[in-house]
C-alpha atoms as a PDB file:
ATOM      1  CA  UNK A   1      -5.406  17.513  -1.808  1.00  0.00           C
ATOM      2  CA  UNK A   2      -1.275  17.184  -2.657  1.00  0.00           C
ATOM      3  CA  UNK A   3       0.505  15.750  -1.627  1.00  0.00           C
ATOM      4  CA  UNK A   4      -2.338  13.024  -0.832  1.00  0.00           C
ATOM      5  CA  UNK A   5      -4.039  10.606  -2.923  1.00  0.00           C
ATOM      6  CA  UNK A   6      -6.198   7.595  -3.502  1.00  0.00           C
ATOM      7  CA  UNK A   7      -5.517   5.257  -6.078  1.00  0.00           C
ATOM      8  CA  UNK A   8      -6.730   1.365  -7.265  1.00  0.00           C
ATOM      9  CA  UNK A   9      -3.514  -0.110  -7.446  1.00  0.00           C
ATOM     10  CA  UNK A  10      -4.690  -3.809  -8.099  1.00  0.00           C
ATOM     11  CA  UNK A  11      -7.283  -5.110  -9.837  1.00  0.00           C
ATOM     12  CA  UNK A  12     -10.455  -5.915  -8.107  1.00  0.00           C
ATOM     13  CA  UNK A  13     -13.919  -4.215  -7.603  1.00  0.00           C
ATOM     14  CA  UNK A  14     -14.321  -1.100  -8.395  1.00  0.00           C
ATOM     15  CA  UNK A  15     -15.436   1.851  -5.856  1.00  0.00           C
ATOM     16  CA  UNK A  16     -16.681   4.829  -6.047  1.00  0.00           C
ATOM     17  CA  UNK A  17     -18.447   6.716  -2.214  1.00  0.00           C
ATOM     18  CA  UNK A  18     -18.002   5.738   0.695  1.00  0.00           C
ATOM     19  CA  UNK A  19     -14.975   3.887   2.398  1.00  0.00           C
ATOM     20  CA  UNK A  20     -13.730   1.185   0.027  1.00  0.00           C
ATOM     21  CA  UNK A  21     -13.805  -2.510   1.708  1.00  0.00           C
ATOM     22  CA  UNK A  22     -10.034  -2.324   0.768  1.00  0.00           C
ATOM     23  CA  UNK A  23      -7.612   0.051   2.073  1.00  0.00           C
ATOM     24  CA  UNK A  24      -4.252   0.518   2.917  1.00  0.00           C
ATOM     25  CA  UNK A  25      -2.963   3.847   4.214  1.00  0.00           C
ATOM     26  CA  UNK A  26       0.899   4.614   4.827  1.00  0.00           C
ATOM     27  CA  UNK A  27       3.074   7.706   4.921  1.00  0.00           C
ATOM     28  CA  UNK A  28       5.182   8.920   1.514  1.00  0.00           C
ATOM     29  CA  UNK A  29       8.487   7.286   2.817  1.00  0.00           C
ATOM     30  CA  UNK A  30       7.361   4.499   3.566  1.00  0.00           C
ATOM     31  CA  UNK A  31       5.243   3.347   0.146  1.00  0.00           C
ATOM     32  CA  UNK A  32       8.726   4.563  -1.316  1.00  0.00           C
ATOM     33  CA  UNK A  33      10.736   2.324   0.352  1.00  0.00           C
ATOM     34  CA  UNK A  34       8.298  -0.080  -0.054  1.00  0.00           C
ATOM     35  CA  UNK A  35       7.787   0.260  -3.745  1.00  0.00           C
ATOM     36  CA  UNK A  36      12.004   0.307  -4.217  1.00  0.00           C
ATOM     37  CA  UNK A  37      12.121  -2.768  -1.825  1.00  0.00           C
ATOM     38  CA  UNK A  38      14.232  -1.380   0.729  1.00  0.00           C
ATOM     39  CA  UNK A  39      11.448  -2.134   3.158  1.00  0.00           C
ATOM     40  CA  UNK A  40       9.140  -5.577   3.321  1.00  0.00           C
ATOM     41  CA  UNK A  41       5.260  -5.451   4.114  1.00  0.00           C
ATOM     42  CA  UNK A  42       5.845  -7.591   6.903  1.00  0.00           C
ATOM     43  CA  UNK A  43       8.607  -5.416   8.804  1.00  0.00           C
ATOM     44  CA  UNK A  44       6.343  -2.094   7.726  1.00  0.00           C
ATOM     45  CA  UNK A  45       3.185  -3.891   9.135  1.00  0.00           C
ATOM     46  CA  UNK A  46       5.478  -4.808  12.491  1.00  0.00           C
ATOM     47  CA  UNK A  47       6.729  -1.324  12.652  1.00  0.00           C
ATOM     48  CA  UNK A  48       3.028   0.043  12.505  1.00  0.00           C
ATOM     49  CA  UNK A  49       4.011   1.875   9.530  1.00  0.00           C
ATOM     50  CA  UNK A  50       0.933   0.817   7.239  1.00  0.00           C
ATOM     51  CA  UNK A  51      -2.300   0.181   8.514  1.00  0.00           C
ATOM     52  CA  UNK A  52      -3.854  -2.274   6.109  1.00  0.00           C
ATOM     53  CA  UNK A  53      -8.116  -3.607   6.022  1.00  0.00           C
ATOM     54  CA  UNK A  54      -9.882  -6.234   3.739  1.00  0.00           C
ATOM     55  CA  UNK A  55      -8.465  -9.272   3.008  1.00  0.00           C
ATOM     56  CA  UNK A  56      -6.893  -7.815  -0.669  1.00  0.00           C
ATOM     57  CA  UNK A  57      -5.244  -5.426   1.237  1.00  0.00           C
ATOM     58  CA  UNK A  58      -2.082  -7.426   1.486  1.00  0.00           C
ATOM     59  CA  UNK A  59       0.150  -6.335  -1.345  1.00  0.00           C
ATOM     60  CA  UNK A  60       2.657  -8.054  -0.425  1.00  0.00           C
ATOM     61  CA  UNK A  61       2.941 -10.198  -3.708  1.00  0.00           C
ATOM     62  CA  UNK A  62       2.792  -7.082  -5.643  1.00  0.00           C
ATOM     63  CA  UNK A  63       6.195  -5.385  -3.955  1.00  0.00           C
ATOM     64  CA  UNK A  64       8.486  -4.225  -4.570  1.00  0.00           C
ATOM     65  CA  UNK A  65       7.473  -2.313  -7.506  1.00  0.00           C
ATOM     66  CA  UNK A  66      11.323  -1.776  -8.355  1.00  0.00           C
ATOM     67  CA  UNK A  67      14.174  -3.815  -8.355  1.00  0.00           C
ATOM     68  CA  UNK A  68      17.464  -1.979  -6.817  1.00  0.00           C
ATOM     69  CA  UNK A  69      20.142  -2.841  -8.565  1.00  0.00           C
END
């Protein structure tokens, strides 16, 4: 239901019922600031803005999505 959603973001195994062995959840602002790079994983994780389970839950490597100019 909007403005929620679930999406496979990296590649990996896929899933279909049932909680995934993967998951990270987080609010809107902060996957935006995340994304844009304004915010690291590691100071999000500190903050206990993102929970995070599984070990390819760490995206990390993968962020920011955009480069701020």
């Amino acid at each position: 239901m909007p403005p929620f959603a679930a999406v496979q973001c990296v590649e990996g195994p896929r899933h279909t019922r049932g909680t995934p062995p993967n998951v990270v959840e987080t609010d809107p602002r902060t996957w935006l600031e995340l994304a844009t790079g304004t915010l690291t994983w590691s100071e999000a994780e500190a903050a206990g803005r993102i929970t995070a389970s599984g070990n390819r839950a760490d995206l990390a490597p993968h962020l920011p999505l955009l480069r701020m100019a």
